[in-house]
Protein backbone atom coordinates (compact mmCIF):
# COMPACT_ATOMS: atom_id res chain seq x y z
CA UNK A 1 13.46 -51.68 46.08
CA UNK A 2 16.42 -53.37 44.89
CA UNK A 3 19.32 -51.19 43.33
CA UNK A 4 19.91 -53.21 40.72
CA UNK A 5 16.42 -54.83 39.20
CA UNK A 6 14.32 -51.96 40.57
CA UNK A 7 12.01 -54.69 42.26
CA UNK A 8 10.27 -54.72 45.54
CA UNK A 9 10.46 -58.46 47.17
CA UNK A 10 11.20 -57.61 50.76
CA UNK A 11 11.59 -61.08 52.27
CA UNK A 12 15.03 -60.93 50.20
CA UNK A 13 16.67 -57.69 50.42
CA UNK A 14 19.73 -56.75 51.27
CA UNK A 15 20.06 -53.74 52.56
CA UNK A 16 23.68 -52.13 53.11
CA UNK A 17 24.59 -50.44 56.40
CA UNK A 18 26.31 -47.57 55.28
CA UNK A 19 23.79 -46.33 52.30
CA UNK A 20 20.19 -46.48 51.46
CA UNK A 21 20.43 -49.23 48.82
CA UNK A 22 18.72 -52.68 48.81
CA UNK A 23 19.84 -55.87 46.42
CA UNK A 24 18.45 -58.98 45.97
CA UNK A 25 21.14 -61.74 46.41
CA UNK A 26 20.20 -62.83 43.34
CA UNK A 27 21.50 -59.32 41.47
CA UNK A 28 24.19 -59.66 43.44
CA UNK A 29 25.38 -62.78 41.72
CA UNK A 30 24.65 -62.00 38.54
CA UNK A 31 26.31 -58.46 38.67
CA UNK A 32 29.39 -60.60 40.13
CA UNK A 33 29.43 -58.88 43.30
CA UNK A 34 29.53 -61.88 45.05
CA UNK A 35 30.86 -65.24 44.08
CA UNK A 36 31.01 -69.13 45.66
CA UNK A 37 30.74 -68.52 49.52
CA UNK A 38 30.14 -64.71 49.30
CA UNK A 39 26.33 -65.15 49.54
CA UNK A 40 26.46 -67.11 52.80
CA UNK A 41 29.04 -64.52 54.49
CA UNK A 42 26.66 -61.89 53.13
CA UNK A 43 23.54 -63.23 54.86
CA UNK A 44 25.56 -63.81 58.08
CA UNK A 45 26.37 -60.48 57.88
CA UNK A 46 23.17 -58.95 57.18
CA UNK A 47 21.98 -60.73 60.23
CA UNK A 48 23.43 -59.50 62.37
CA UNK A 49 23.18 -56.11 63.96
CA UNK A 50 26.67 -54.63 62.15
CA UNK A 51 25.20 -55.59 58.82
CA UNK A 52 26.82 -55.34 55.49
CA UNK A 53 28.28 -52.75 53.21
CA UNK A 54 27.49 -52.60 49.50
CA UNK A 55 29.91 -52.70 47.07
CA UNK A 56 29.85 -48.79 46.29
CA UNK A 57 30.41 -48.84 50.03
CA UNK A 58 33.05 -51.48 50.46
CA UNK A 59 35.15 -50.19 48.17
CA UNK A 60 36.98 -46.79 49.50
CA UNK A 61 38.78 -45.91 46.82
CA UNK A 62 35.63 -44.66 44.99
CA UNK A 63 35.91 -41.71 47.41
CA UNK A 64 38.67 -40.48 46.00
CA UNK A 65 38.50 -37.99 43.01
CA UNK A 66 40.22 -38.47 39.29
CA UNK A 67 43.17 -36.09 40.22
CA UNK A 68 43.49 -37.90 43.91
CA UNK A 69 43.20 -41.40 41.90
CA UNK A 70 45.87 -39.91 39.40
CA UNK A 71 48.12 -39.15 42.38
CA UNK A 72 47.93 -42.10 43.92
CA UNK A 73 48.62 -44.10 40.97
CA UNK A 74 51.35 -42.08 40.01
CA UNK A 75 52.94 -42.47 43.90
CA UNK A 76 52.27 -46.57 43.44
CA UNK A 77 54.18 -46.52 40.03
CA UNK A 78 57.27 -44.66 41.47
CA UNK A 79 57.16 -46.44 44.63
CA UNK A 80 57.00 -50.00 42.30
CA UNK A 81 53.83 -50.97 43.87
CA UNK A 82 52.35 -53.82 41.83
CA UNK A 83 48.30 -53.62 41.40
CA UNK A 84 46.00 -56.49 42.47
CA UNK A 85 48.93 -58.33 44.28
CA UNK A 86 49.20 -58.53 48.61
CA UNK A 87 51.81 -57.36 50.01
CA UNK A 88 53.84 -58.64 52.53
CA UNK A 89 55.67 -56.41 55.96
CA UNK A 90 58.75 -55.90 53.96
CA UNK A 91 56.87 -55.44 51.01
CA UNK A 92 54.75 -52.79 52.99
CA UNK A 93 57.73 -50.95 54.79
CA UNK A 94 59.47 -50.53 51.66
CA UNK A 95 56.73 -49.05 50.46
CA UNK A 96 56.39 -46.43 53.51
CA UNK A 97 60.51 -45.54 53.03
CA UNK A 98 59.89 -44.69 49.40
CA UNK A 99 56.58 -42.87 49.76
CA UNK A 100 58.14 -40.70 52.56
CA UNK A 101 61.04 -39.74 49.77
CA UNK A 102 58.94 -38.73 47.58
CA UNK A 103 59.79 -34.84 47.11
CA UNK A 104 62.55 -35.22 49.60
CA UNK A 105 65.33 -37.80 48.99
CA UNK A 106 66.97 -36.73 52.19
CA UNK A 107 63.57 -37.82 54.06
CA UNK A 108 63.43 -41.39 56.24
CA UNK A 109 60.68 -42.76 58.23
CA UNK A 110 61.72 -42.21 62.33
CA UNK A 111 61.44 -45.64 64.10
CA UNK A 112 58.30 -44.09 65.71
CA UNK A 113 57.40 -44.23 62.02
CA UNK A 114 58.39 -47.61 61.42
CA UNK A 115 56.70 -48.82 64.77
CA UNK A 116 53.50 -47.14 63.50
CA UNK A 117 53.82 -48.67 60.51
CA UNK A 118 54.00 -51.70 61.87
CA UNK A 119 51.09 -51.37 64.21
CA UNK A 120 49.14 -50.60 60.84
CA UNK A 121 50.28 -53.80 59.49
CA UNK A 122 48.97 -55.77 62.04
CA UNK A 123 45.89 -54.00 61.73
CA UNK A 124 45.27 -54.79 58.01
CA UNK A 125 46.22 -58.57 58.46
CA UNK A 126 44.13 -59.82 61.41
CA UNK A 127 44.33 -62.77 60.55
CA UNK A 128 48.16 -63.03 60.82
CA UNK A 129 49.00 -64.95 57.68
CA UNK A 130 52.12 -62.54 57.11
CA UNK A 131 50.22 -60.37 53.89
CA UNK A 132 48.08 -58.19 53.31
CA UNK A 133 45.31 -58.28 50.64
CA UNK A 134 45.81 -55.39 47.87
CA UNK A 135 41.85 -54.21 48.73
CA UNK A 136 42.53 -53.44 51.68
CA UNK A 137 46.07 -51.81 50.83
CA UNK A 138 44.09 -49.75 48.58
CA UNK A 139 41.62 -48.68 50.85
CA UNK A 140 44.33 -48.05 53.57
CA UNK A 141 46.20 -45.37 51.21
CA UNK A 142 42.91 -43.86 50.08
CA UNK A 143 42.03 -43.27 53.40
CA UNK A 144 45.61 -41.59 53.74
CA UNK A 145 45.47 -39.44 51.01
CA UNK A 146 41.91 -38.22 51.87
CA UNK A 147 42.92 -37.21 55.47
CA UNK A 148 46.19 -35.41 53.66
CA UNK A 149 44.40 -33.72 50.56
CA UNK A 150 40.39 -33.12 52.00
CA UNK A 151 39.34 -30.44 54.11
CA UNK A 152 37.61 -31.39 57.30
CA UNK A 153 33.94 -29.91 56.13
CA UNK A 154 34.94 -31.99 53.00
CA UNK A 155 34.98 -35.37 54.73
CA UNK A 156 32.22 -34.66 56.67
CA UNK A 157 29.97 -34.40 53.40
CA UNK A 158 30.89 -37.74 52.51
CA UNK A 159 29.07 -39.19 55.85
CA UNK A 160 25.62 -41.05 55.00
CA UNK A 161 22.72 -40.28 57.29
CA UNK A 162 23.01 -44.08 58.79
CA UNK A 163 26.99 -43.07 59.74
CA UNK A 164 25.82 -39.52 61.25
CA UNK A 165 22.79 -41.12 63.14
CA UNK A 166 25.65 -44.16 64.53
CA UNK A 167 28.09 -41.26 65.28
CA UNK A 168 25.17 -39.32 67.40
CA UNK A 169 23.85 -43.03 69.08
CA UNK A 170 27.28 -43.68 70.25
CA UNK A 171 28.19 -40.30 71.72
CA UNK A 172 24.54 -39.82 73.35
CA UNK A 173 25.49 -43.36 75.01
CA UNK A 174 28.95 -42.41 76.33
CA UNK A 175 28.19 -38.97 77.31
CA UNK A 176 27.28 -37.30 80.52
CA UNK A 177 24.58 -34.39 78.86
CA UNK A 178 26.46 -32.49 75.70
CA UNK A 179 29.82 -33.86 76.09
CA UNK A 180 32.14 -36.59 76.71
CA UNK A 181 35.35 -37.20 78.39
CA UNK A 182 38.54 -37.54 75.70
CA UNK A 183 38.94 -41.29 76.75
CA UNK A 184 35.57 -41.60 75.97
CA UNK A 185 36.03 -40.38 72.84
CA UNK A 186 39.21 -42.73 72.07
CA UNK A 187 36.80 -45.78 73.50
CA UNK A 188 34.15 -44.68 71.15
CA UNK A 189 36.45 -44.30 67.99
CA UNK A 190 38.16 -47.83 68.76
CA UNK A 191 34.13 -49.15 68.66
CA UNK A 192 33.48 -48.27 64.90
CA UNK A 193 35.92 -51.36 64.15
CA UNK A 194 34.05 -53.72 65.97
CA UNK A 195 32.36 -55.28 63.01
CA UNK A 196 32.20 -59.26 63.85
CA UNK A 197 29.77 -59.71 66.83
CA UNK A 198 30.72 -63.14 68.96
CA UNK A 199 27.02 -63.56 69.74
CA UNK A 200 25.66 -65.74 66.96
CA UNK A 201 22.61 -64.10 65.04
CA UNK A 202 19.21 -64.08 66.05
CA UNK A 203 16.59 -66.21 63.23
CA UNK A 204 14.23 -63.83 64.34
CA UNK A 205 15.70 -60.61 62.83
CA UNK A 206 14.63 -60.18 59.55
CA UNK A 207 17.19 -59.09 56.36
CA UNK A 208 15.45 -56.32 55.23
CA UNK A 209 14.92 -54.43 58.99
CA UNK A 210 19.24 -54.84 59.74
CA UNK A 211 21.04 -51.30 60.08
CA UNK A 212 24.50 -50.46 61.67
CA UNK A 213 25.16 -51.80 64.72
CA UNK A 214 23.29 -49.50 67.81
CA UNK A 215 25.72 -48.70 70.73
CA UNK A 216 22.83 -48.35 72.53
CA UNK A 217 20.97 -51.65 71.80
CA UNK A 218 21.18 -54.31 74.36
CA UNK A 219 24.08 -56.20 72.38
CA UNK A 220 26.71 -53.39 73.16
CA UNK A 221 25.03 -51.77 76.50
CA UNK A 222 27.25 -54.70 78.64
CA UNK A 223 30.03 -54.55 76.88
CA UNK A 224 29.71 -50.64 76.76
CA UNK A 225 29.26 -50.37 80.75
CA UNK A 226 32.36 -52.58 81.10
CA UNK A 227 34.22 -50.32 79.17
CA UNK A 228 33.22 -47.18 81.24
CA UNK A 229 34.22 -49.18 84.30
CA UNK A 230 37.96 -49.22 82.50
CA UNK A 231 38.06 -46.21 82.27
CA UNK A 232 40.76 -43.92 83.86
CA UNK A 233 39.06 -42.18 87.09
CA UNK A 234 40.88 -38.92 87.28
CA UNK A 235 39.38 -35.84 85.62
CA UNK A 236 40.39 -35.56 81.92
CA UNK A 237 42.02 -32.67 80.52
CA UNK A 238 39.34 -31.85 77.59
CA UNK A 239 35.96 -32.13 77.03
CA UNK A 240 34.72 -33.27 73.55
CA UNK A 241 31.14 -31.68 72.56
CA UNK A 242 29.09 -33.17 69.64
CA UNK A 243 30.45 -31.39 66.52
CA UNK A 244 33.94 -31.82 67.91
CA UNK A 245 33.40 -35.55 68.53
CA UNK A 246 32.09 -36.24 64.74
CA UNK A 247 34.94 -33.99 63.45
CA UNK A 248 37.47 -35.64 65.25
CA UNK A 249 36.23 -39.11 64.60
CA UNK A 250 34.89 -38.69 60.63
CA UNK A 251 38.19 -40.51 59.06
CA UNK A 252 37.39 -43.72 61.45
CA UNK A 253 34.02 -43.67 60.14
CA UNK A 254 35.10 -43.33 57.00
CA UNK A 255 37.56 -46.76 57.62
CA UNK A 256 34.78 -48.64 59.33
CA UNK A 257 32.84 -48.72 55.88
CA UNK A 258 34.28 -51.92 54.47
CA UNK A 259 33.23 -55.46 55.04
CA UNK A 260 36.55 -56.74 55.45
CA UNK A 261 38.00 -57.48 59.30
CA UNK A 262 40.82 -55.98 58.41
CA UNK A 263 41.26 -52.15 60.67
CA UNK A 264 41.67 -49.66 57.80
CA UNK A 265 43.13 -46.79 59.88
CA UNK A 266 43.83 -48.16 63.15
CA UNK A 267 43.34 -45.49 65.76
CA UNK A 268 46.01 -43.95 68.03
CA UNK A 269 46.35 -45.16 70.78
């Protein structure tokens, strides 16, 4: 049933990959949630086995709280941040030297830091067209503050049962019985950001049946197996069970939400 009309028509149902919810394209225009071209990238998307996040789901700044919104407003405003407008890398590491003051004047970012920082750039403008867009700047610092403010028991409340039943998929098809190797795990977490298959869609899958992306499904199990081989052979230093694998890995989940190519949170490593 479609979120928005409350009407069945399953031939045209979109449904996202992250949530339960359904929309008709149709809603989805009219609502404004997705304008000129959007409705082709949408139905690319859907067809494929990543699918497509809704917009309660794209948008990761709806995570956050009123106070954590109030904070982060406040830090934008002191920092000179201006809403709605892409920043560029100065723009950006600016930004990170004035946000790292902030209760400590004395404070500066280590060139670690800045190297990071730069990494993160990179990550947020794969497209390399020197800016990056103020959603995903947004979602980027939400995603920040969350992993500063929440709790780990607190982020993993906010996973949907799609996200948990990926999570489980994707460990079941790295691991050897109950756990995995720690550069299995840093394989898998790199894996949630894989959103744009190369392999063109299939005109056989239908809208309404696409779900996230199975890393056990025939589309990753080559890629997966030539990742193993990659792998370094000597023994690893720590094992990584189920709970400690979802705990470990919730934040990247978290980052993977959003349609946009653009790496939210880009892993370490």
């Amino acid at each position: 049933m479609c979120d928005v009309c409350e009407v069945w028509t399953a031939e045209s149902l979109f449904p996202c990959r992250v949530c339960s919810r359904v929309f008709h394209d149709g809603c989805l225009r009219r609502m404004g949630y997705i304008q000129g071209d959007g409705a082709a990238e949408v139905t690319e998307m859907a067809h494929t086995e990543t699918g497509w996040s809704c917009h309660y789901c794209d948008n990761l700044n709806l995570l956050l709280t009123e106070e954590e919104m109030y904070s982060l407003t406040e830090t934008f405003q002191q920092c000179k941040v201006i809403p709605d407008c892409s920043l560029t890398w100065e723009d950006f590491l600016r930004y990170r030297h004035q946000a790292a003051k902030r209760g400590d004047s004395d404070r500066t970012l280590s060139q670690e830091q800045e190297e990071q920082a730069a990494r993160q750039f990179a990550a947020l403008d794969p497209d390399h067209r020197g800016h990056i867009e103020w959603p995903d700047f947004l979602s980027h610092e939400s995603l920040l503050l969350l992993q500063q403010l929440r709790p780990q028991n607190s982020l993993l409340r906010l996973l949907t049962v799609k996200e948990r039943e990926r999570a489980r998929a994707t460990f079941l098809a790295w691991g050897h019985g109950s756990t995995i190797s720690e550069a299995e795990c840093r394989h898998a977490r790199h894996s949630w950001f894989c959103k744009h298959l190369p392999e063109a869609p299939s005109s056989s899958v239908s809208i309404s049946h696409v779900g996230p992306i199975a890393d056990s499904s025939p589309a990753s199990s080559s890629s997966k197996s030539q990742d193993k081989a990659l792998l370094p052979t000597e023994p690893e230093s720590r094992s990584v069970d189920w709970p400690t694998f979802l705990r470990e890995n919730v934040i990247y989940i978290l980052a993977a939400r959003p349609n946009s190519a653009a790496i939210h949170l880009k892993p370490p490593g």
